[in-house]
C-alpha atoms as a PDB file:
ATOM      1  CA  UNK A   1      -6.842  -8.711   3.239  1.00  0.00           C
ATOM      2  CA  UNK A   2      -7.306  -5.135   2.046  1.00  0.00           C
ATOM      3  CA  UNK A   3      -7.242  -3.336   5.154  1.00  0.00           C
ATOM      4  CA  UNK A   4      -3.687  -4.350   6.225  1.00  0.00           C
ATOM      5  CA  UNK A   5      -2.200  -3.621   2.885  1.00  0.00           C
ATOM      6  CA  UNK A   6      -3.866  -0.088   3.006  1.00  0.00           C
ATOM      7  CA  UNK A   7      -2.628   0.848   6.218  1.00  0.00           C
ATOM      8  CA  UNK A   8       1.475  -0.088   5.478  1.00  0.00           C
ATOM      9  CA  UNK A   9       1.192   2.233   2.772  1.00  0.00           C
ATOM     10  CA  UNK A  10      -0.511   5.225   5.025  1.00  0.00           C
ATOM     11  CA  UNK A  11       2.308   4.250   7.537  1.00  0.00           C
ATOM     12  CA  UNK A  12       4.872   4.104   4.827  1.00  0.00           C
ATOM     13  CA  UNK A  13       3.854   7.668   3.262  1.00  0.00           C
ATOM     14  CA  UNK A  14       3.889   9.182   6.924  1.00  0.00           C
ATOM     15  CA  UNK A  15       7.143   7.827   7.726  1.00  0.00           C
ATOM     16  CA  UNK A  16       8.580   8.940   4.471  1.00  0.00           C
ATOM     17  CA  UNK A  17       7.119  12.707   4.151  1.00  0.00           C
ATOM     18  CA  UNK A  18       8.391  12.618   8.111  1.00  0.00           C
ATOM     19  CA  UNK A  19       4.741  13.392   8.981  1.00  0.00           C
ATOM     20  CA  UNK A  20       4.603  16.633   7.510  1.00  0.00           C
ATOM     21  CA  UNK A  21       1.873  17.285   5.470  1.00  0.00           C
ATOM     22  CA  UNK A  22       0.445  20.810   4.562  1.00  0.00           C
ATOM     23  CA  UNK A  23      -3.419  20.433   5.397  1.00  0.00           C
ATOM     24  CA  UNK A  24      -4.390  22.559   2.828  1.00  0.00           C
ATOM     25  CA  UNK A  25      -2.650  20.986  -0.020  1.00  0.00           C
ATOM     26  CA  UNK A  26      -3.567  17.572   1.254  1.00  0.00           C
ATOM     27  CA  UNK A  27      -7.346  19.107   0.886  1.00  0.00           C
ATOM     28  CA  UNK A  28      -6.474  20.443  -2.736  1.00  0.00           C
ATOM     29  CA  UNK A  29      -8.242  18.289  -5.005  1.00  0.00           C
ATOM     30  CA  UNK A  30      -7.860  20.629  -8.323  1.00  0.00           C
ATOM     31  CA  UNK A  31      -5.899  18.884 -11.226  1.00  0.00           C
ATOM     32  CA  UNK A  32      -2.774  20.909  -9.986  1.00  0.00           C
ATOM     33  CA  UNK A  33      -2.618  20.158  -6.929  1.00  0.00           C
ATOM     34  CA  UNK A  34       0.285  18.394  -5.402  1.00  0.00           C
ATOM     35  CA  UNK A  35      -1.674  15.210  -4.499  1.00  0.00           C
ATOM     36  CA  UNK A  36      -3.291  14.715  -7.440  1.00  0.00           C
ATOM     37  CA  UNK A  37      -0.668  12.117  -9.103  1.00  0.00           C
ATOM     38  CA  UNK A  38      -2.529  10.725 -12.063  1.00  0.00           C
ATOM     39  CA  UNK A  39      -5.831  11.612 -12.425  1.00  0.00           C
ATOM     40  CA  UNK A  40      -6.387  11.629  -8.585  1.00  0.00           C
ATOM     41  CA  UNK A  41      -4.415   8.310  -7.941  1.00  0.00           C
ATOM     42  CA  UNK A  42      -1.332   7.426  -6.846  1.00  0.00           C
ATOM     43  CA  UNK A  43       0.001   4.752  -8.446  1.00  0.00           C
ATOM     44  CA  UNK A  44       2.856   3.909  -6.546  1.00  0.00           C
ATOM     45  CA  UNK A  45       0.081   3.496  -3.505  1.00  0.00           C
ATOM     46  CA  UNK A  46      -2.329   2.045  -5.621  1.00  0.00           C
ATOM     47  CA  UNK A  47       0.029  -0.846  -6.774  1.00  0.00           C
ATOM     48  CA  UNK A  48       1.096  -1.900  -3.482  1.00  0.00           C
ATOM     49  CA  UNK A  49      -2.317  -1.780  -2.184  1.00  0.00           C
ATOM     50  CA  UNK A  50      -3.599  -3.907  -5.130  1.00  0.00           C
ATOM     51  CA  UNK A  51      -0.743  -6.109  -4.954  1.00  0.00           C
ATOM     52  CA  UNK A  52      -0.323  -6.662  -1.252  1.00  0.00           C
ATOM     53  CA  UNK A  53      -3.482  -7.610  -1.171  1.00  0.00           C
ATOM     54  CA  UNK A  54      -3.318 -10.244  -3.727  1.00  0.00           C
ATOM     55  CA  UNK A  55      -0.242 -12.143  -1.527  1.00  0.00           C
ATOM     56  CA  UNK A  56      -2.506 -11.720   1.278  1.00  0.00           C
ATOM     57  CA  UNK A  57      -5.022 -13.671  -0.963  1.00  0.00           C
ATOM     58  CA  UNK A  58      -2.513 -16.283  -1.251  1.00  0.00           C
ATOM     59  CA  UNK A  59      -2.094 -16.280   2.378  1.00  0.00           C
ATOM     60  CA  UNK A  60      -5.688 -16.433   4.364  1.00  0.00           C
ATOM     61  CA  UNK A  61      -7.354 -18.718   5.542  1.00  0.00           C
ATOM     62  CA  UNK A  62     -11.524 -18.587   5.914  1.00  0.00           C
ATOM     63  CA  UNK A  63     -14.143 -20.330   6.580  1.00  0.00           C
ATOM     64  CA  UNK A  64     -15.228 -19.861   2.922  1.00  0.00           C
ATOM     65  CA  UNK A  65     -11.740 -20.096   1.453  1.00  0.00           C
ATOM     66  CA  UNK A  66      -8.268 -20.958   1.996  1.00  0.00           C
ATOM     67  CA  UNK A  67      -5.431 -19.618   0.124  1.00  0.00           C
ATOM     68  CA  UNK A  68      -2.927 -21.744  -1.895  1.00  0.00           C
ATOM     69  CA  UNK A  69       0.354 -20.608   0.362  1.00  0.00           C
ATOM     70  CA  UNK A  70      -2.126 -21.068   3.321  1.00  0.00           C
ATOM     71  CA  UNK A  71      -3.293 -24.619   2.816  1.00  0.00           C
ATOM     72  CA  UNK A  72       0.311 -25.790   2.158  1.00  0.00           C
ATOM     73  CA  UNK A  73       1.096 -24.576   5.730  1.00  0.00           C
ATOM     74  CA  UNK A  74      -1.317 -26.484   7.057  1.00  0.00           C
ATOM     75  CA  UNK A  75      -4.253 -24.064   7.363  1.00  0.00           C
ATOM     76  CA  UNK A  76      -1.997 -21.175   8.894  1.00  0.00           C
ATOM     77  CA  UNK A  77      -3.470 -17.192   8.234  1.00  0.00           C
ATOM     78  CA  UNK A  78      -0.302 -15.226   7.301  1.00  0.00           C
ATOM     79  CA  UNK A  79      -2.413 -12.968   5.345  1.00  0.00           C
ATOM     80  CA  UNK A  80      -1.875  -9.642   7.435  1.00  0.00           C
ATOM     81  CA  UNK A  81       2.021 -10.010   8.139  1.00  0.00           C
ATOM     82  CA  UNK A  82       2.253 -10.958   4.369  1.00  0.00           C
ATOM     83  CA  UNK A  83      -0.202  -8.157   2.803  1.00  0.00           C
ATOM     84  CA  UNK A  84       1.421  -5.322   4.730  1.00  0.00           C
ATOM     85  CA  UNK A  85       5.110  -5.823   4.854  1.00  0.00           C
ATOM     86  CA  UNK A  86       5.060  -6.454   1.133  1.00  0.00           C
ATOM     87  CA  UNK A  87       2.816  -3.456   0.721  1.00  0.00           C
ATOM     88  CA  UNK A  88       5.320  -1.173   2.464  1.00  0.00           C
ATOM     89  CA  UNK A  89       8.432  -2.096   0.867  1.00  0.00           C
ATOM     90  CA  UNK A  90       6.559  -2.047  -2.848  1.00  0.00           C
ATOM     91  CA  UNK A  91       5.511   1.282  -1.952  1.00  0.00           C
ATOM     92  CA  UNK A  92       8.941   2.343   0.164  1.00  0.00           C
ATOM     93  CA  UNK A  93      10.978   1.223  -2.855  1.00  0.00           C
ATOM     94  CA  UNK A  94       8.272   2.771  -5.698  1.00  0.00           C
ATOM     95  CA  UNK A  95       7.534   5.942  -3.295  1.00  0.00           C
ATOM     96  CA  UNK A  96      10.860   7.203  -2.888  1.00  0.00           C
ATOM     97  CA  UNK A  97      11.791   6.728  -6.290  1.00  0.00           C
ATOM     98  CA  UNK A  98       9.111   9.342  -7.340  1.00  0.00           C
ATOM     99  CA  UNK A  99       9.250  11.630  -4.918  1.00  0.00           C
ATOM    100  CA  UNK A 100      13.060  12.030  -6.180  1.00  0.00           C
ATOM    101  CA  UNK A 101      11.407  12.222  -9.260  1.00  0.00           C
ATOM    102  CA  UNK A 102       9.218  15.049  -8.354  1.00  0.00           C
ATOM    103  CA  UNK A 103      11.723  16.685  -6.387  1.00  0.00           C
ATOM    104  CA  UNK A 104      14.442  17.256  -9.533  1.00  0.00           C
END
């Protein structure tokens, strides 16, 4: 449930920075540095993650629980197609808007 959700977002930052990334600004971890969002988190990442992974909670099935959106399909796992496409467009839609933010 957290995995998925975690990687759309890594997928959806490459695909939007065009896979560039300077390696040693991406290893900056000084208050200034250009990574360091707020206080070391991004939260455009951080509430996609967190809330990605909460549909996918809706949507698993396990043998120690079975999601709400799950059982009313009858048992079926959409919990990874779910978790990471909503992921990627909360943090596509949330991502863009501040890196035009930053950019201005």
């Amino acid at each position: 449930m957290l995995t998925g959700p975690t990687m759309a977002v890594y997928a959806t930052d490459v695909l939007l920075r065009r896979n560039r990334y300077d390696g040693r600004e991406l290893s900056d971890e000084s208050r200034g540095g250009p990574f360091w969002y707020t206080a070391g988190v991004n939260p455009a990442g951080a509430a996609a993650v967190l809330l990605g992974t909460a549909a996918a909670g809706l949507c698993v099935t396990t043998p120690l629980y079975t999601g709400p959106v799950a059982a009313a399909l009858g048992g079926t796992d959409l919990s990874l197609p779910v978790g990471m496409l909503l992921a990627a467009v909360l943090y596509l839609l949330t991502g863009r808007r501040r890196q035009a933010a930053g950019a201005a």
